[in-house]
PDB file of N, CA and C in Angstrom:
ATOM      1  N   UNK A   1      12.406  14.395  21.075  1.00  0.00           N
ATOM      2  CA  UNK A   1      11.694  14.230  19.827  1.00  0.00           C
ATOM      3  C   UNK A   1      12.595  14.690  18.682  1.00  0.00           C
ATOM      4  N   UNK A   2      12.110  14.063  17.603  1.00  0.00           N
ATOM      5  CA  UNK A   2      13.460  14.160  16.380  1.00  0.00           C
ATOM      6  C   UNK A   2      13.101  14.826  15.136  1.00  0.00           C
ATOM      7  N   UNK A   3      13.611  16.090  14.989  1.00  0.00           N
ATOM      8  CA  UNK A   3      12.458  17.432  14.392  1.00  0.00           C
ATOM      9  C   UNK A   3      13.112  16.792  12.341  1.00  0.00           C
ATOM     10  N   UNK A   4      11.485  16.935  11.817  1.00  0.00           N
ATOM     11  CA  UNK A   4      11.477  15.857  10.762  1.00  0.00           C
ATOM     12  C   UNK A   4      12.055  17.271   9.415  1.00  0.00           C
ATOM     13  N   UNK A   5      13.251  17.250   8.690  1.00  0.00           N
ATOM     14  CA  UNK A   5      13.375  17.937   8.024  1.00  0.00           C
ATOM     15  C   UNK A   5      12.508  17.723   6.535  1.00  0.00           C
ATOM     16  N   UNK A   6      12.139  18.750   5.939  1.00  0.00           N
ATOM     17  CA  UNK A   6      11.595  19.254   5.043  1.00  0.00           C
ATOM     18  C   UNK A   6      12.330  19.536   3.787  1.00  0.00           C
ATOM     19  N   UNK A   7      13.476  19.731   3.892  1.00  0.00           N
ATOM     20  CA  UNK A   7      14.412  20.286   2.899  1.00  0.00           C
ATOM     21  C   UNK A   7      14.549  18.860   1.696  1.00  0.00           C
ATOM     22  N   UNK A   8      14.487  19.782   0.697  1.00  0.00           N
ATOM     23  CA  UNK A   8      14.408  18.477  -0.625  1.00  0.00           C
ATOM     24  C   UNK A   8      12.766  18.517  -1.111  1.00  0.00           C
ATOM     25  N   UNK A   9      11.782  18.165  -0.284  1.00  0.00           N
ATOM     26  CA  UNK A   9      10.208  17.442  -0.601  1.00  0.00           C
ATOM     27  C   UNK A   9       9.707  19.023  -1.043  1.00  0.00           C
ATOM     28  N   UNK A  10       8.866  18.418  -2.169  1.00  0.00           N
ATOM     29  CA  UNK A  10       7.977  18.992  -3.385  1.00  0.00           C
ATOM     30  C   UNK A  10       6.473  19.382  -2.318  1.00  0.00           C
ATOM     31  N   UNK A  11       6.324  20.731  -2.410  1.00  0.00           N
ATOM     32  CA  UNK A  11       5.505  21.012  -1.425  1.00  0.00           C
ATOM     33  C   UNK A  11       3.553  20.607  -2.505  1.00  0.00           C
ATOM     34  N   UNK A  12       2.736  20.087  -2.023  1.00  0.00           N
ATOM     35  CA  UNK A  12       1.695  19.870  -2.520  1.00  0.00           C
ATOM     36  C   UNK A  12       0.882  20.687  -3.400  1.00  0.00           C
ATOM     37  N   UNK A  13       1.103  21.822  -3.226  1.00  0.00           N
ATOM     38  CA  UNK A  13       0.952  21.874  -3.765  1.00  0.00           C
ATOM     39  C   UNK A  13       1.818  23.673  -4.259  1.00  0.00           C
ATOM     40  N   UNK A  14       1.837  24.412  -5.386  1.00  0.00           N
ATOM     41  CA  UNK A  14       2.771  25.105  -6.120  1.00  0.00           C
ATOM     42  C   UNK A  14       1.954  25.548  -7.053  1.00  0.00           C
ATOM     43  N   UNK A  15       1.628  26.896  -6.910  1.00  0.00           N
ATOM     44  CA  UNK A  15       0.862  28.321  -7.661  1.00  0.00           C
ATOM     45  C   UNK A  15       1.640  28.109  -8.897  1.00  0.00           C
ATOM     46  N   UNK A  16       3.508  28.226  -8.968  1.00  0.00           N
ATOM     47  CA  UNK A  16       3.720  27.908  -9.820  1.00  0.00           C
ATOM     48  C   UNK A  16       3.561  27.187 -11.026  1.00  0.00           C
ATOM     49  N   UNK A  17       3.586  25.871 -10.293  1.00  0.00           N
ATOM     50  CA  UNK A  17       3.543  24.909 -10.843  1.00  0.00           C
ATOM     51  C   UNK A  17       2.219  24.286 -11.656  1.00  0.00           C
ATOM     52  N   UNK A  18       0.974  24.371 -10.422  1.00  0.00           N
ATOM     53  CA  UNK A  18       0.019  23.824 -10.774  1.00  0.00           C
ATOM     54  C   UNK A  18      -0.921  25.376 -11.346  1.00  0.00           C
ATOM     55  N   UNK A  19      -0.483  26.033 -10.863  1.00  0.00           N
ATOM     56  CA  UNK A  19      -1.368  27.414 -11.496  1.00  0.00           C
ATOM     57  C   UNK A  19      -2.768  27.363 -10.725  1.00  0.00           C
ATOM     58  N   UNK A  20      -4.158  28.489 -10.850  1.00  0.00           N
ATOM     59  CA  UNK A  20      -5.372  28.416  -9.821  1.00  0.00           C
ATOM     60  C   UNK A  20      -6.093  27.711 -10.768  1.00  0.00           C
ATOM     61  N   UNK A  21      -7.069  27.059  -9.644  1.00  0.00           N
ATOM     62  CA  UNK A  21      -7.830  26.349 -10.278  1.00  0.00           C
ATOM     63  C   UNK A  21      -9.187  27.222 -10.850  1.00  0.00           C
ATOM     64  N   UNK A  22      -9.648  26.225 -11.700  1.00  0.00           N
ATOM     65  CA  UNK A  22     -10.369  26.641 -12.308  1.00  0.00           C
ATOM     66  C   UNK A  22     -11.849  27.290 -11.543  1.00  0.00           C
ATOM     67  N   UNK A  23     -12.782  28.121 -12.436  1.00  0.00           N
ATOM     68  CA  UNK A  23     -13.698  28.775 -10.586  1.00  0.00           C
ATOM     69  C   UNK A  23     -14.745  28.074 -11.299  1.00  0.00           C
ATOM     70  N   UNK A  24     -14.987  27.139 -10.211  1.00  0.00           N
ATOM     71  CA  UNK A  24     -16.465  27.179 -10.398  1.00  0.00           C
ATOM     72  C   UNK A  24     -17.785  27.493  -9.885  1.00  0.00           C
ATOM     73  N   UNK A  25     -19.111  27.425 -10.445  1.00  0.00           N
ATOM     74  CA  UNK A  25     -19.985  28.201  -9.681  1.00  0.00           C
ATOM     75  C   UNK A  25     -19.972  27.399  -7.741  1.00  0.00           C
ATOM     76  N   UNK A  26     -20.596  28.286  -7.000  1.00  0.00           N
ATOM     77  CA  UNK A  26     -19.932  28.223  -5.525  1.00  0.00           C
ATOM     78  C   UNK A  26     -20.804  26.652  -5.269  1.00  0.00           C
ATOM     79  N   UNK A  27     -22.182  26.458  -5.824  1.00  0.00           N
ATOM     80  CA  UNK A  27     -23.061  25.373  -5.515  1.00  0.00           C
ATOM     81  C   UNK A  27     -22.273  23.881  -6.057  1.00  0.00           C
ATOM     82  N   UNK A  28     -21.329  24.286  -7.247  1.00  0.00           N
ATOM     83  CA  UNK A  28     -21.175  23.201  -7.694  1.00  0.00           C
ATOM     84  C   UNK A  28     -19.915  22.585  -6.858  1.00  0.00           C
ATOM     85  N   UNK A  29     -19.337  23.572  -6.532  1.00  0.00           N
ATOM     86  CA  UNK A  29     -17.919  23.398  -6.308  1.00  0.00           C
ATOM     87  C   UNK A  29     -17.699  23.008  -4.257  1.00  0.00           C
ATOM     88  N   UNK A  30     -18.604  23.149  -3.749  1.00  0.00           N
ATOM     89  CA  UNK A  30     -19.224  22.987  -2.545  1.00  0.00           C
ATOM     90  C   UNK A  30     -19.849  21.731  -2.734  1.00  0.00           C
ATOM     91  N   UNK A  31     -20.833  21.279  -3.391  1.00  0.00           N
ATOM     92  CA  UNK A  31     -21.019  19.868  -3.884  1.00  0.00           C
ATOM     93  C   UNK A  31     -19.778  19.001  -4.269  1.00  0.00           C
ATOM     94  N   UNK A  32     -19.028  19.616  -4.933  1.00  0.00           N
ATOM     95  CA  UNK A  32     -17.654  18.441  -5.006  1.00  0.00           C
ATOM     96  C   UNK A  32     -16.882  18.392  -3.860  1.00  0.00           C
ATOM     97  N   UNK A  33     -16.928  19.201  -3.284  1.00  0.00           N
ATOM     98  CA  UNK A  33     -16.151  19.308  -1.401  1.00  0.00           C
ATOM     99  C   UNK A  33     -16.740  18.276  -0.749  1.00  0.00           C
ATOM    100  N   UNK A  34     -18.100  18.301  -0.907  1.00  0.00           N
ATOM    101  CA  UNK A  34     -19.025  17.547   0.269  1.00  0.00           C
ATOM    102  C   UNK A  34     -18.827  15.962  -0.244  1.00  0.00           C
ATOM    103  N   UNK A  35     -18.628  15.569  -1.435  1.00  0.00           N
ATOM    104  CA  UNK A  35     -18.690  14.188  -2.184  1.00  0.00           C
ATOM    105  C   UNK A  35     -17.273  13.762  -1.409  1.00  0.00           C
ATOM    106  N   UNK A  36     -16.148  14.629  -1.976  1.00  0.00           N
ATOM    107  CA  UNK A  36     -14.776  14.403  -1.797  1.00  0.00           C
ATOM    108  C   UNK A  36     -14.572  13.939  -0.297  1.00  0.00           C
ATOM    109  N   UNK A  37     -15.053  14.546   0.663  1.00  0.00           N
ATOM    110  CA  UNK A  37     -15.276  14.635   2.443  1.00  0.00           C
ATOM    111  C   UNK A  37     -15.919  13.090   2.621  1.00  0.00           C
ATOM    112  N   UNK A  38     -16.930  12.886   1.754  1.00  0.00           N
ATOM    113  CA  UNK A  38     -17.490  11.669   2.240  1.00  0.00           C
ATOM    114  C   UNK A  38     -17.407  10.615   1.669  1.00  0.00           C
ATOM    115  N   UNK A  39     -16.363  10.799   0.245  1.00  0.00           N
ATOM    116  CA  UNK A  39     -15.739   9.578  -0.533  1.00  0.00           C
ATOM    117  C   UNK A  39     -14.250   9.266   0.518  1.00  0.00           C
ATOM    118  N   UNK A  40     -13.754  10.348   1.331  1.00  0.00           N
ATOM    119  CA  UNK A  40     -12.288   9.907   2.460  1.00  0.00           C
ATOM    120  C   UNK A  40     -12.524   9.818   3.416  1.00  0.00           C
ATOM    121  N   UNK A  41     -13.969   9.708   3.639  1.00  0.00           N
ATOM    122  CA  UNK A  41     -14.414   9.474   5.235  1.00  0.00           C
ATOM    123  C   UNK A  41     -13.631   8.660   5.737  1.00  0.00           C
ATOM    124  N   UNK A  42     -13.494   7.111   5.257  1.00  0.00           N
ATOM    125  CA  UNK A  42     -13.076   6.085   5.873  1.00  0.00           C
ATOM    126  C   UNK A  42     -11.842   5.407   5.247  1.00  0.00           C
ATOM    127  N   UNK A  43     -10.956   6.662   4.513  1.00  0.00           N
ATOM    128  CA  UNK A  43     -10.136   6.332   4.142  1.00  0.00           C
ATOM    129  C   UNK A  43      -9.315   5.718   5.087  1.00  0.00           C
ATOM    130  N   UNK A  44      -8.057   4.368   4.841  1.00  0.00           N
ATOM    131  CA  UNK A  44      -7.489   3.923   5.280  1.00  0.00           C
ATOM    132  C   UNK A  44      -6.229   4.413   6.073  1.00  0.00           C
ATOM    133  N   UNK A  45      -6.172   5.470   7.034  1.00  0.00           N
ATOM    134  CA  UNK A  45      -4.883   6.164   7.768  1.00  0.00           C
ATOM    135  C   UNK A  45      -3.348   5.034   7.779  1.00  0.00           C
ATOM    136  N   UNK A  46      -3.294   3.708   7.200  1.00  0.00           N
ATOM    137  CA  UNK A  46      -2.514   3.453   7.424  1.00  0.00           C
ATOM    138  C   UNK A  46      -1.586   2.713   5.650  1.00  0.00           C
ATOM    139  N   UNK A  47      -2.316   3.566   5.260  1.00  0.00           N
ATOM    140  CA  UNK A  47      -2.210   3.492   3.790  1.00  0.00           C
ATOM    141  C   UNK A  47      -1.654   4.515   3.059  1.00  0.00           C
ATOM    142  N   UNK A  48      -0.148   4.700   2.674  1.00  0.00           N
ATOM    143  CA  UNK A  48      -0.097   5.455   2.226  1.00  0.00           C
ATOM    144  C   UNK A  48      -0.447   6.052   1.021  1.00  0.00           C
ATOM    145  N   UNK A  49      -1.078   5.532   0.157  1.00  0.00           N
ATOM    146  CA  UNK A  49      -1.336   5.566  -0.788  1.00  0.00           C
ATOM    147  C   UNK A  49      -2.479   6.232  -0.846  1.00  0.00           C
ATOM    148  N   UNK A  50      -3.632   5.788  -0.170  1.00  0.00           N
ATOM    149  CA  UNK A  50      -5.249   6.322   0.361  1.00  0.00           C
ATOM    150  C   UNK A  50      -4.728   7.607   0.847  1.00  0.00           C
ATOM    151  N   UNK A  51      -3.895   7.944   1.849  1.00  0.00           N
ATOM    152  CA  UNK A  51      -3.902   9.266   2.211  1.00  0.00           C
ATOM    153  C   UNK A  51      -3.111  10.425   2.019  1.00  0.00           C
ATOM    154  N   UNK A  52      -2.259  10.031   0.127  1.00  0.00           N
ATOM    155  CA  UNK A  52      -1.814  10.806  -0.202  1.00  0.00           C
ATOM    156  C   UNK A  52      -2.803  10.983  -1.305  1.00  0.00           C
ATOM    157  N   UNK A  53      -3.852  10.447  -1.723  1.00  0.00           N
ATOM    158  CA  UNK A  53      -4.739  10.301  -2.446  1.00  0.00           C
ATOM    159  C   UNK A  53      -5.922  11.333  -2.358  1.00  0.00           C
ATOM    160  N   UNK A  54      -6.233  11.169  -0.654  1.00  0.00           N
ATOM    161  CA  UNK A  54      -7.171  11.492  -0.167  1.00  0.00           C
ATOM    162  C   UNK A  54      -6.364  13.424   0.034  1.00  0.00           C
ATOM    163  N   UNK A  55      -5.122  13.799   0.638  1.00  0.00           N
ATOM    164  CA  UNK A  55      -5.061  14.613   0.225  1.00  0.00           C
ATOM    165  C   UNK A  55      -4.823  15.650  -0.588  1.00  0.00           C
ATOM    166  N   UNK A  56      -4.584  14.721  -2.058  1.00  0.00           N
ATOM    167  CA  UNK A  56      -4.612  15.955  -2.920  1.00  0.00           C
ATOM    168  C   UNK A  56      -6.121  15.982  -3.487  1.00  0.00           C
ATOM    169  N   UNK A  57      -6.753  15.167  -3.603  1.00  0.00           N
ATOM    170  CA  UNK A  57      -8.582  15.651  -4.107  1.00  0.00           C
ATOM    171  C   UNK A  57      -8.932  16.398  -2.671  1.00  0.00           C
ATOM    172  N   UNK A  58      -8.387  16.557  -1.762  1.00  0.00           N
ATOM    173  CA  UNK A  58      -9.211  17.378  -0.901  1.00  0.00           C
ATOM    174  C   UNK A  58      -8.782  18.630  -1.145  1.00  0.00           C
ATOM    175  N   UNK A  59      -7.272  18.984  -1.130  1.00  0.00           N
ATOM    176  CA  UNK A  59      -6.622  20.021  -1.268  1.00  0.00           C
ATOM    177  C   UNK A  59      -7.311  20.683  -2.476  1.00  0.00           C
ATOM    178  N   UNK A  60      -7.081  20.034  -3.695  1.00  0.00           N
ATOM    179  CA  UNK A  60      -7.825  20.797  -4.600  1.00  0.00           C
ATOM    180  C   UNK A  60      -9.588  21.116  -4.946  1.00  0.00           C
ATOM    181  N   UNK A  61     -10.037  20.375  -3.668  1.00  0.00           N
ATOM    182  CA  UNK A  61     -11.724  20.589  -3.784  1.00  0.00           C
ATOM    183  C   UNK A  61     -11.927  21.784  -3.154  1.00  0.00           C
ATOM    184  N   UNK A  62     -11.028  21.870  -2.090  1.00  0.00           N
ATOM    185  CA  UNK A  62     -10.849  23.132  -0.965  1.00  0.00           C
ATOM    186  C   UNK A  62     -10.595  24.318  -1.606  1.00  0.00           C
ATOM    187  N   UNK A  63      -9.243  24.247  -2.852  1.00  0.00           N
ATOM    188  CA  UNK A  63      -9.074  25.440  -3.355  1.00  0.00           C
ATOM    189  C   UNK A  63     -10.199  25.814  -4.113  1.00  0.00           C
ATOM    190  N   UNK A  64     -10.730  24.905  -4.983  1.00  0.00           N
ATOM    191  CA  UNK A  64     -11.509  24.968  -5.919  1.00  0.00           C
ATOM    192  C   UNK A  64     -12.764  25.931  -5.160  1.00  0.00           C
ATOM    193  N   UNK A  65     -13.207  25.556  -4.036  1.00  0.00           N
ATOM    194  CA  UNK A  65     -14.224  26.150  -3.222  1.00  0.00           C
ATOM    195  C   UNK A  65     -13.528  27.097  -3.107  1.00  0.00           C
ATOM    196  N   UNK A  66     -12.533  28.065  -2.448  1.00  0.00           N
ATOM    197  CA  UNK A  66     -12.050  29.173  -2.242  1.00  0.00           C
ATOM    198  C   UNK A  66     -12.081  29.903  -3.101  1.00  0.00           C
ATOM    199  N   UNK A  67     -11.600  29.382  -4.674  1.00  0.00           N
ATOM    200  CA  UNK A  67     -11.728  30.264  -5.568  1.00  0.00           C
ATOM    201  C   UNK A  67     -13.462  30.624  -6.075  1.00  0.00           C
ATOM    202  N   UNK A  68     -14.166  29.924  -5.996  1.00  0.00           N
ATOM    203  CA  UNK A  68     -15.583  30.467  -6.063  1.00  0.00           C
ATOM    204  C   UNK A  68     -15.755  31.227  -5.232  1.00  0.00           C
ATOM    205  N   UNK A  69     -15.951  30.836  -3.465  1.00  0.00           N
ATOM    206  CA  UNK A  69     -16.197  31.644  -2.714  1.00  0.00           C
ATOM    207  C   UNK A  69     -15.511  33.392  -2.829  1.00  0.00           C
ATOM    208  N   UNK A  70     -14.258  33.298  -3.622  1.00  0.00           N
ATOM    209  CA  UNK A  70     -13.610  34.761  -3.580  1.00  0.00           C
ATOM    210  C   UNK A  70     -14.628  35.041  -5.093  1.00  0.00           C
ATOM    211  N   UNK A  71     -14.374  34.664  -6.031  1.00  0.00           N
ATOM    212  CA  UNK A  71     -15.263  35.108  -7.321  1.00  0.00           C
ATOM    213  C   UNK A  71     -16.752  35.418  -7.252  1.00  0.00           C
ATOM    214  N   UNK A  72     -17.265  34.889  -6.339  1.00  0.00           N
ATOM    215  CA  UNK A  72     -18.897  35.359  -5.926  1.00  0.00           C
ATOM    216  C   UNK A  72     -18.398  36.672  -4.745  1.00  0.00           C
ATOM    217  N   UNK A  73     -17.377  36.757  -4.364  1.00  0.00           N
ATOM    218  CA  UNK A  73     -17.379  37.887  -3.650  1.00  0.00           C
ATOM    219  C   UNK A  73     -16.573  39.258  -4.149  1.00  0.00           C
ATOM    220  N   UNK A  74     -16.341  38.822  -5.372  1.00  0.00           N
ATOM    221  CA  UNK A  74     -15.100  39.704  -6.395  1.00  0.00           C
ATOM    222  C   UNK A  74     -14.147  39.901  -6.090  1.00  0.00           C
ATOM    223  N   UNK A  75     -13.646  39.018  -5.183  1.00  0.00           N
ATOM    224  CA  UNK A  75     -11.987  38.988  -5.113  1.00  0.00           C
ATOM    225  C   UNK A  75     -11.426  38.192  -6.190  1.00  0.00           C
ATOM    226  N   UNK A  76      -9.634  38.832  -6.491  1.00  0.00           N
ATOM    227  CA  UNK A  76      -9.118  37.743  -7.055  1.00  0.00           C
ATOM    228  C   UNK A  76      -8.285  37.170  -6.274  1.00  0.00           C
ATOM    229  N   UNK A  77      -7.950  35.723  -6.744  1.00  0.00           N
ATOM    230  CA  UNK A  77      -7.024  34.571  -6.085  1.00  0.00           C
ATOM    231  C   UNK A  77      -5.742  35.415  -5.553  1.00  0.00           C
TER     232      UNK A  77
END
């Protein structure tokens, strides 16, 4: 097997770069998770486009939920 290098590619995402997302309350932000989950249900796996699509609205619905879930629990990011 032919081990796939990494070196060079822009990692998805970057604290730096993109900074935390914004918090929102945990109901709302759990509601946009659940939409996001079932708007890529049937995204196209052979598309690259759909499933670089599909994972950055997930990535950031996920953080987005994390950062509520820590702010209703008084952590920071």
């Amino acid at each position: 097997m032919t081990a796939i290098s990494t070196e060079g590619l822009d990692p998805l995402y970057d604290p730096a770069r993109d900074g935390t997302p914004n918090t929102l309350p945990v109901d709302i932000a759990q509601s946009l998770a659940r939409k996001a989950v079932a708007q890529y249900a049937d995204a196209d796996v052979h598309s690259h486009h759909a499933m670089i699509e599909a994972a950055v609205t997930l990535g950031l619905r996920l953080r987005s939920l994390l950062a509520a879930l820590d702010a209703e629990e008084g952590q920071a990011l």
